[in-house]
PDB file of N, CA and C in Angstrom:
ATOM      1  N   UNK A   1     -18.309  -6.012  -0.214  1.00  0.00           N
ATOM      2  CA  UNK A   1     -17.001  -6.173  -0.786  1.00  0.00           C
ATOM      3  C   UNK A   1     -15.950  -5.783   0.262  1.00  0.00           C
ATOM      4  N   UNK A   2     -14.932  -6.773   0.449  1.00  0.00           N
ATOM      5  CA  UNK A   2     -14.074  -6.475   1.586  1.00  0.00           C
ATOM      6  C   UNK A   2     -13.193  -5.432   1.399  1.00  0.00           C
ATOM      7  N   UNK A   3     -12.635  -4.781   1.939  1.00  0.00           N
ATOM      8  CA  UNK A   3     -11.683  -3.449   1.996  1.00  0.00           C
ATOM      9  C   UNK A   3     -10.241  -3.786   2.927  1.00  0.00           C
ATOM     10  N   UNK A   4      -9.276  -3.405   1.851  1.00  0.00           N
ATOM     11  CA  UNK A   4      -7.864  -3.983   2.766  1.00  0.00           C
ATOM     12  C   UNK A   4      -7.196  -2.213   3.086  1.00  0.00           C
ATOM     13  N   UNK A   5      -6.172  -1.794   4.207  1.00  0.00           N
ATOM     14  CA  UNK A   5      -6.242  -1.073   4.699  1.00  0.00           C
ATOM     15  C   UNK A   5      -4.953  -1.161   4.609  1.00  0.00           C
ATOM     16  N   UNK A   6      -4.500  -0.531   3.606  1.00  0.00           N
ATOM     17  CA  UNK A   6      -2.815  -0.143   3.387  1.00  0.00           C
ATOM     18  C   UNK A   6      -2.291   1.295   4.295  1.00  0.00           C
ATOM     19  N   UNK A   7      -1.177   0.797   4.756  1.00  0.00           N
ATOM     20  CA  UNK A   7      -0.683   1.917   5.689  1.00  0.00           C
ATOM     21  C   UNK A   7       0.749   1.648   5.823  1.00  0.00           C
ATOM     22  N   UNK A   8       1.113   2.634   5.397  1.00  0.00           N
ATOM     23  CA  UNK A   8       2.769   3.342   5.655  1.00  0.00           C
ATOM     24  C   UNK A   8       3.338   4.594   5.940  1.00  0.00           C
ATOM     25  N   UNK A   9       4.325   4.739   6.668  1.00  0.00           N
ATOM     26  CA  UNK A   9       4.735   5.662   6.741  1.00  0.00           C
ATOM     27  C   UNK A   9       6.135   6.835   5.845  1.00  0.00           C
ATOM     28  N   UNK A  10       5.733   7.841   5.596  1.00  0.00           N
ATOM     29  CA  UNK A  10       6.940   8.407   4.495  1.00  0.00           C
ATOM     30  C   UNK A  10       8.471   8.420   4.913  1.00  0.00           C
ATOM     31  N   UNK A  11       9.301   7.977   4.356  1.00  0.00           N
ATOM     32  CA  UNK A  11      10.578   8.105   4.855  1.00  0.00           C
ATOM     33  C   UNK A  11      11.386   9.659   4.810  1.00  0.00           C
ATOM     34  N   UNK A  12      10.454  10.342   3.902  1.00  0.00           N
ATOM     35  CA  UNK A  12      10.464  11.793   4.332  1.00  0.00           C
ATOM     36  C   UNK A  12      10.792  12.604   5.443  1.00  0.00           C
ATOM     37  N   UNK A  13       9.252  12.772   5.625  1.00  0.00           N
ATOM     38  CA  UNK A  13       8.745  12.913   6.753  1.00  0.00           C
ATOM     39  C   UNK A  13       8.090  12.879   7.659  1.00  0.00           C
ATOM     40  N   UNK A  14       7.885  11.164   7.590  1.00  0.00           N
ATOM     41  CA  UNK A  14       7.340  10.390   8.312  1.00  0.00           C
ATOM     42  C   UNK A  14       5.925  10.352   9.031  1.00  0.00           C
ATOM     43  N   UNK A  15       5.301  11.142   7.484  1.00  0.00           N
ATOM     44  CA  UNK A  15       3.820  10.937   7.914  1.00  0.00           C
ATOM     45  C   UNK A  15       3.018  10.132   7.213  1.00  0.00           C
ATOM     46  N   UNK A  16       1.679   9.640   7.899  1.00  0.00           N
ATOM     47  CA  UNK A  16       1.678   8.083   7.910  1.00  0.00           C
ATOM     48  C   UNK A  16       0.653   8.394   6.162  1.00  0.00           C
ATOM     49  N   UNK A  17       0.267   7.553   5.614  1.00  0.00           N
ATOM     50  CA  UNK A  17      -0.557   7.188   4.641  1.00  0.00           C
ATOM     51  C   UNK A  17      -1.312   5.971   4.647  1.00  0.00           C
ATOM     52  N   UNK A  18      -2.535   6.587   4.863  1.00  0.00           N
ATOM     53  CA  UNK A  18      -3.884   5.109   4.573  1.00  0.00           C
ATOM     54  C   UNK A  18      -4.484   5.409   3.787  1.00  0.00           C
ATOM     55  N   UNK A  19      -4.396   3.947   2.954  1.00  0.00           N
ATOM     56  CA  UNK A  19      -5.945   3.919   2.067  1.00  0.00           C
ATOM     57  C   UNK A  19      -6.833   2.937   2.508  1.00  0.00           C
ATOM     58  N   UNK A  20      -8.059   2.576   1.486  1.00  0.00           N
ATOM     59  CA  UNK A  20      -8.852   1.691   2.111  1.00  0.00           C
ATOM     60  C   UNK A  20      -9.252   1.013   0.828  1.00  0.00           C
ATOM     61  N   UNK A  21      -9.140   0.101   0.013  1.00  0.00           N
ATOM     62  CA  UNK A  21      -8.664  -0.412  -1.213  1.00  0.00           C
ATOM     63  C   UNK A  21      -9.851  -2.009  -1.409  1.00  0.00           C
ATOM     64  N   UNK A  22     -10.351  -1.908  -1.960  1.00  0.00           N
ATOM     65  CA  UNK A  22     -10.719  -3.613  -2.286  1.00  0.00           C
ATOM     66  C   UNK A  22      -9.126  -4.105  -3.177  1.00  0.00           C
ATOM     67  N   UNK A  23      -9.948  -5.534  -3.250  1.00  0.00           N
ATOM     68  CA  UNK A  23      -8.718  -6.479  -4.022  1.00  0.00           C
ATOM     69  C   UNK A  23      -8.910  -5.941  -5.200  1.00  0.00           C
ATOM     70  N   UNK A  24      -9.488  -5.610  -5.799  1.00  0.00           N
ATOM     71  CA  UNK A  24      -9.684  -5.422  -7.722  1.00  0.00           C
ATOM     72  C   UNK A  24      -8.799  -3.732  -7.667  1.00  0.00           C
ATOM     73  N   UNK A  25      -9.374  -3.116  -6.426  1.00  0.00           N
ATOM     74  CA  UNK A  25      -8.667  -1.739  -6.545  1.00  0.00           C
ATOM     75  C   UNK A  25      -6.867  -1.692  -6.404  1.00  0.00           C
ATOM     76  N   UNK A  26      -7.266  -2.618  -5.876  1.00  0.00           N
ATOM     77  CA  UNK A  26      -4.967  -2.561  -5.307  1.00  0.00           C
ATOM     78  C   UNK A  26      -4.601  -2.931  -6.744  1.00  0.00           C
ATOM     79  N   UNK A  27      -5.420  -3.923  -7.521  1.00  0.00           N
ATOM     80  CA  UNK A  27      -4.470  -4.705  -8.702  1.00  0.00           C
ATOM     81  C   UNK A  27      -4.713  -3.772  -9.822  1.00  0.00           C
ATOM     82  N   UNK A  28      -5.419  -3.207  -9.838  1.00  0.00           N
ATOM     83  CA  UNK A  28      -5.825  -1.985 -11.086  1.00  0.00           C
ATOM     84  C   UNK A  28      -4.709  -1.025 -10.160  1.00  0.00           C
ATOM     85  N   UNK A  29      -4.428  -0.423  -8.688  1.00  0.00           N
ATOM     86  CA  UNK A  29      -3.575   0.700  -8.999  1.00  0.00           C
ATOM     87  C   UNK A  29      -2.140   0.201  -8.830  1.00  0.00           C
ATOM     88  N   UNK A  30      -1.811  -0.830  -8.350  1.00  0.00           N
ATOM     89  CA  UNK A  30      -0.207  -1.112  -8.177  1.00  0.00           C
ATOM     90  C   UNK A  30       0.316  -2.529  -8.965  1.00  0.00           C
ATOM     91  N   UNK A  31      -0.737  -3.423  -9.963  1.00  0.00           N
ATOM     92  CA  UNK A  31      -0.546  -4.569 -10.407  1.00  0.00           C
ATOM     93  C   UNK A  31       0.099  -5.642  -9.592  1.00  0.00           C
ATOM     94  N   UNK A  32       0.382  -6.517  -9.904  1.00  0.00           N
ATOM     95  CA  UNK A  32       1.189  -7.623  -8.626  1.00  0.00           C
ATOM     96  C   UNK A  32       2.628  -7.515  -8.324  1.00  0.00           C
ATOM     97  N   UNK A  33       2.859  -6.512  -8.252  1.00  0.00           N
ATOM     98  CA  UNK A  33       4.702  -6.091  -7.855  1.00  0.00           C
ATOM     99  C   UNK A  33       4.407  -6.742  -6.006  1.00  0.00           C
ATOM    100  N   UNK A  34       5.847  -6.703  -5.706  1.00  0.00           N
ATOM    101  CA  UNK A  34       5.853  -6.821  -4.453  1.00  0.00           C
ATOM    102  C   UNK A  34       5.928  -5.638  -3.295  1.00  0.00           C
ATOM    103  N   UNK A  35       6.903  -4.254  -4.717  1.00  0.00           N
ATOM    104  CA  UNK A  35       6.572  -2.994  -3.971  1.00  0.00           C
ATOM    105  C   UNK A  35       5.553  -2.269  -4.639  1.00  0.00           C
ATOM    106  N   UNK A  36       4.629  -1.321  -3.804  1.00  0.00           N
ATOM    107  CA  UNK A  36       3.877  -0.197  -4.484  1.00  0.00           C
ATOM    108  C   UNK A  36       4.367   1.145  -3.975  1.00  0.00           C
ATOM    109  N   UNK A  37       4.289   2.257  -5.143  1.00  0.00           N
ATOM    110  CA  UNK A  37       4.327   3.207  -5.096  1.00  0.00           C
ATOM    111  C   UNK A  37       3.524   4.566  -4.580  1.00  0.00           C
ATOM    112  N   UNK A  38       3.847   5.182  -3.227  1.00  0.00           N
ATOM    113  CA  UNK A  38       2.713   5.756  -2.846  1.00  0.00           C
ATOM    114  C   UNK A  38       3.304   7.205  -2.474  1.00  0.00           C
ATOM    115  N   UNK A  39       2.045   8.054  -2.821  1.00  0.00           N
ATOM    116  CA  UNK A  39       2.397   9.534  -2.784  1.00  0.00           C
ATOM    117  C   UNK A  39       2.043  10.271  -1.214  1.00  0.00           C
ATOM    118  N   UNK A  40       3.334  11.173  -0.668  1.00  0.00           N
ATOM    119  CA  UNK A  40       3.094  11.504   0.352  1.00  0.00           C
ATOM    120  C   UNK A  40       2.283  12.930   0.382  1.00  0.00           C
ATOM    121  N   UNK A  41       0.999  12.862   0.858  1.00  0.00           N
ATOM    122  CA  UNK A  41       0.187  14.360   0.802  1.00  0.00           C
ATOM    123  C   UNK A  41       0.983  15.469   1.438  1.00  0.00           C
ATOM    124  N   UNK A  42       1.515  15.079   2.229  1.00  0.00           N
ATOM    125  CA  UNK A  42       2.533  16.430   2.986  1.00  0.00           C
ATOM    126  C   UNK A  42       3.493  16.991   2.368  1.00  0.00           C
ATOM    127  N   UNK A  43       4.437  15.949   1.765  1.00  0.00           N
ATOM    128  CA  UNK A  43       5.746  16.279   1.657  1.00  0.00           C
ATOM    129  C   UNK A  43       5.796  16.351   0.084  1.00  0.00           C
ATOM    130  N   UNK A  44       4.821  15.444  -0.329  1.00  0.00           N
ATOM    131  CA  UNK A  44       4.556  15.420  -2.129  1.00  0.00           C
ATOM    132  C   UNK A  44       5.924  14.792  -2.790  1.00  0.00           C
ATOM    133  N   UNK A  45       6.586  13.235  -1.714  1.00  0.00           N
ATOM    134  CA  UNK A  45       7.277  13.103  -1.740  1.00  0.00           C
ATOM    135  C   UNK A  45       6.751  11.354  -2.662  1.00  0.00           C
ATOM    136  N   UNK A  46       7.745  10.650  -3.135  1.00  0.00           N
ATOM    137  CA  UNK A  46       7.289   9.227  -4.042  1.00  0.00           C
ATOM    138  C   UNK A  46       7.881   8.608  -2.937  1.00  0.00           C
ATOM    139  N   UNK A  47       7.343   7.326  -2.768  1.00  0.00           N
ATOM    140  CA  UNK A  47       8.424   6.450  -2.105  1.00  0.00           C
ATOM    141  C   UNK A  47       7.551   5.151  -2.313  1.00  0.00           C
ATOM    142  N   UNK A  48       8.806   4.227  -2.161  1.00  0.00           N
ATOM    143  CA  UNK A  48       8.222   2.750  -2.239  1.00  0.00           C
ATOM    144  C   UNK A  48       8.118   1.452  -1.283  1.00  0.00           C
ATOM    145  N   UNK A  49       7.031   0.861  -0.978  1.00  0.00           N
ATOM    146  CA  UNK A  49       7.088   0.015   0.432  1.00  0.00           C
ATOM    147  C   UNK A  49       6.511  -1.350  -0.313  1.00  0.00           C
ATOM    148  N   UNK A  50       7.075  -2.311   0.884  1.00  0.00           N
ATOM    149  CA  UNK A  50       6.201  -3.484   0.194  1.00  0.00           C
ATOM    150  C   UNK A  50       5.115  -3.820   0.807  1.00  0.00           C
ATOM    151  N   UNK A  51       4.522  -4.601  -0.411  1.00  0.00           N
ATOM    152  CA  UNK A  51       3.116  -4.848   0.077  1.00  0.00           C
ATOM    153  C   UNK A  51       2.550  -5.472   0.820  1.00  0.00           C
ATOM    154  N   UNK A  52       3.588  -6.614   1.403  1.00  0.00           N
ATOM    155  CA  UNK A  52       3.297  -7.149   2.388  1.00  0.00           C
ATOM    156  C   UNK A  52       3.522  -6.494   4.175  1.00  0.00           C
ATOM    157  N   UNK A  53       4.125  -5.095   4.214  1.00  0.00           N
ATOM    158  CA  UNK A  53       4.335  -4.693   5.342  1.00  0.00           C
ATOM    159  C   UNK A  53       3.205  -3.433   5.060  1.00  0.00           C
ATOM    160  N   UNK A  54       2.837  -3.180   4.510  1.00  0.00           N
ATOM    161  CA  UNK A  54       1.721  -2.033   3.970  1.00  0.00           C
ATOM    162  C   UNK A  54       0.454  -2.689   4.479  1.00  0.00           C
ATOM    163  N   UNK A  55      -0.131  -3.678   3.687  1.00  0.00           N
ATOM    164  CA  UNK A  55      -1.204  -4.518   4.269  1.00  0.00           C
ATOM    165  C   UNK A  55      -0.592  -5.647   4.059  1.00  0.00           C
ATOM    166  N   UNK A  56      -0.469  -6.706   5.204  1.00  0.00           N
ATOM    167  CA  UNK A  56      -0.187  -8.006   5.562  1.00  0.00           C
ATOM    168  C   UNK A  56      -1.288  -8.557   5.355  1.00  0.00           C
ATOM    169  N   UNK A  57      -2.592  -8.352   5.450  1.00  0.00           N
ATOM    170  CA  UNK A  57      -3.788  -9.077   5.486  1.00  0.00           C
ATOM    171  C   UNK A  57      -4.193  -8.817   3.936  1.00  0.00           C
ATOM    172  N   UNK A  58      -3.516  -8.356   3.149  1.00  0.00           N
ATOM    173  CA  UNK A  58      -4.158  -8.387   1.384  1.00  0.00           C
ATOM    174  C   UNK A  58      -2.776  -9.740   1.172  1.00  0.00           C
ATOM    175  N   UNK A  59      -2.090  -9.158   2.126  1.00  0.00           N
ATOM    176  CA  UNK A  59      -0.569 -10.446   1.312  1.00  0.00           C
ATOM    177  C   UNK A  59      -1.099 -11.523   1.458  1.00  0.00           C
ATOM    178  N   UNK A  60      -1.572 -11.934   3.081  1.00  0.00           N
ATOM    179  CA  UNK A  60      -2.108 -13.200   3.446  1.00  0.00           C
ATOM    180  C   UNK A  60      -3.040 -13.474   2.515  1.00  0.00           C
ATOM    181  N   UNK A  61      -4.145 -12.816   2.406  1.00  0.00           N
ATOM    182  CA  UNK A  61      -5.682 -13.289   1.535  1.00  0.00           C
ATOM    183  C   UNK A  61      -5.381 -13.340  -0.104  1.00  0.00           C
ATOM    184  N   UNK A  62      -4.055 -12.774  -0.670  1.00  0.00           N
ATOM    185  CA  UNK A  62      -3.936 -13.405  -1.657  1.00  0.00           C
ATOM    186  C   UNK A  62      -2.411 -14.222  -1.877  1.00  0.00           C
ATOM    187  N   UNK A  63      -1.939 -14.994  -1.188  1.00  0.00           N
ATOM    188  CA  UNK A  63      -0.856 -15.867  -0.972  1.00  0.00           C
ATOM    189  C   UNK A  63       0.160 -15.340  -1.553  1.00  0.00           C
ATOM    190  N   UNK A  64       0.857 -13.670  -1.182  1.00  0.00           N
ATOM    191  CA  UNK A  64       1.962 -13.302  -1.932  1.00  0.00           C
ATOM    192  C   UNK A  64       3.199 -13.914  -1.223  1.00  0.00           C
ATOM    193  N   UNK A  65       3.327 -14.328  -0.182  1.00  0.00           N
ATOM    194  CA  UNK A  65       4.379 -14.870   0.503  1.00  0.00           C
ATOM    195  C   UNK A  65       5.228 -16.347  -0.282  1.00  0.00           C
TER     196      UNK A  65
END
């Protein structure tokens, strides 16, 4: 099962966040929005990025563009 590799950085304090996600896992935790919501372990800060600059290769493989 393929694994997509979301990564952003906090506008906090700018430390980075990866996960490692199949397709069924991204849509069970963020549904098909264009932004997802992700928690910063450092700063325990919310912030929101889109999903296509997070992982470009889940945007591509499921035609969110």
């Amino acid at each position: 099962m393929k694994k997509y590799e979301l990564k952003a950085n906090c506008p906090q304090c700018g430390c980075s966040a990866v996960s490692h996600l199949t397709k069924e896992e991204i849509r069970e935790r963020f549904g098909d929005v264009p932004n997802v919501e992700l928690d910063c372990k450092e700063c325990m800060d919310k912030f929101d990025t889109d999903i296509k600059e997070a992982c470009p290769e889940y945007a591509k493989d499921c035609k969110l563009d």
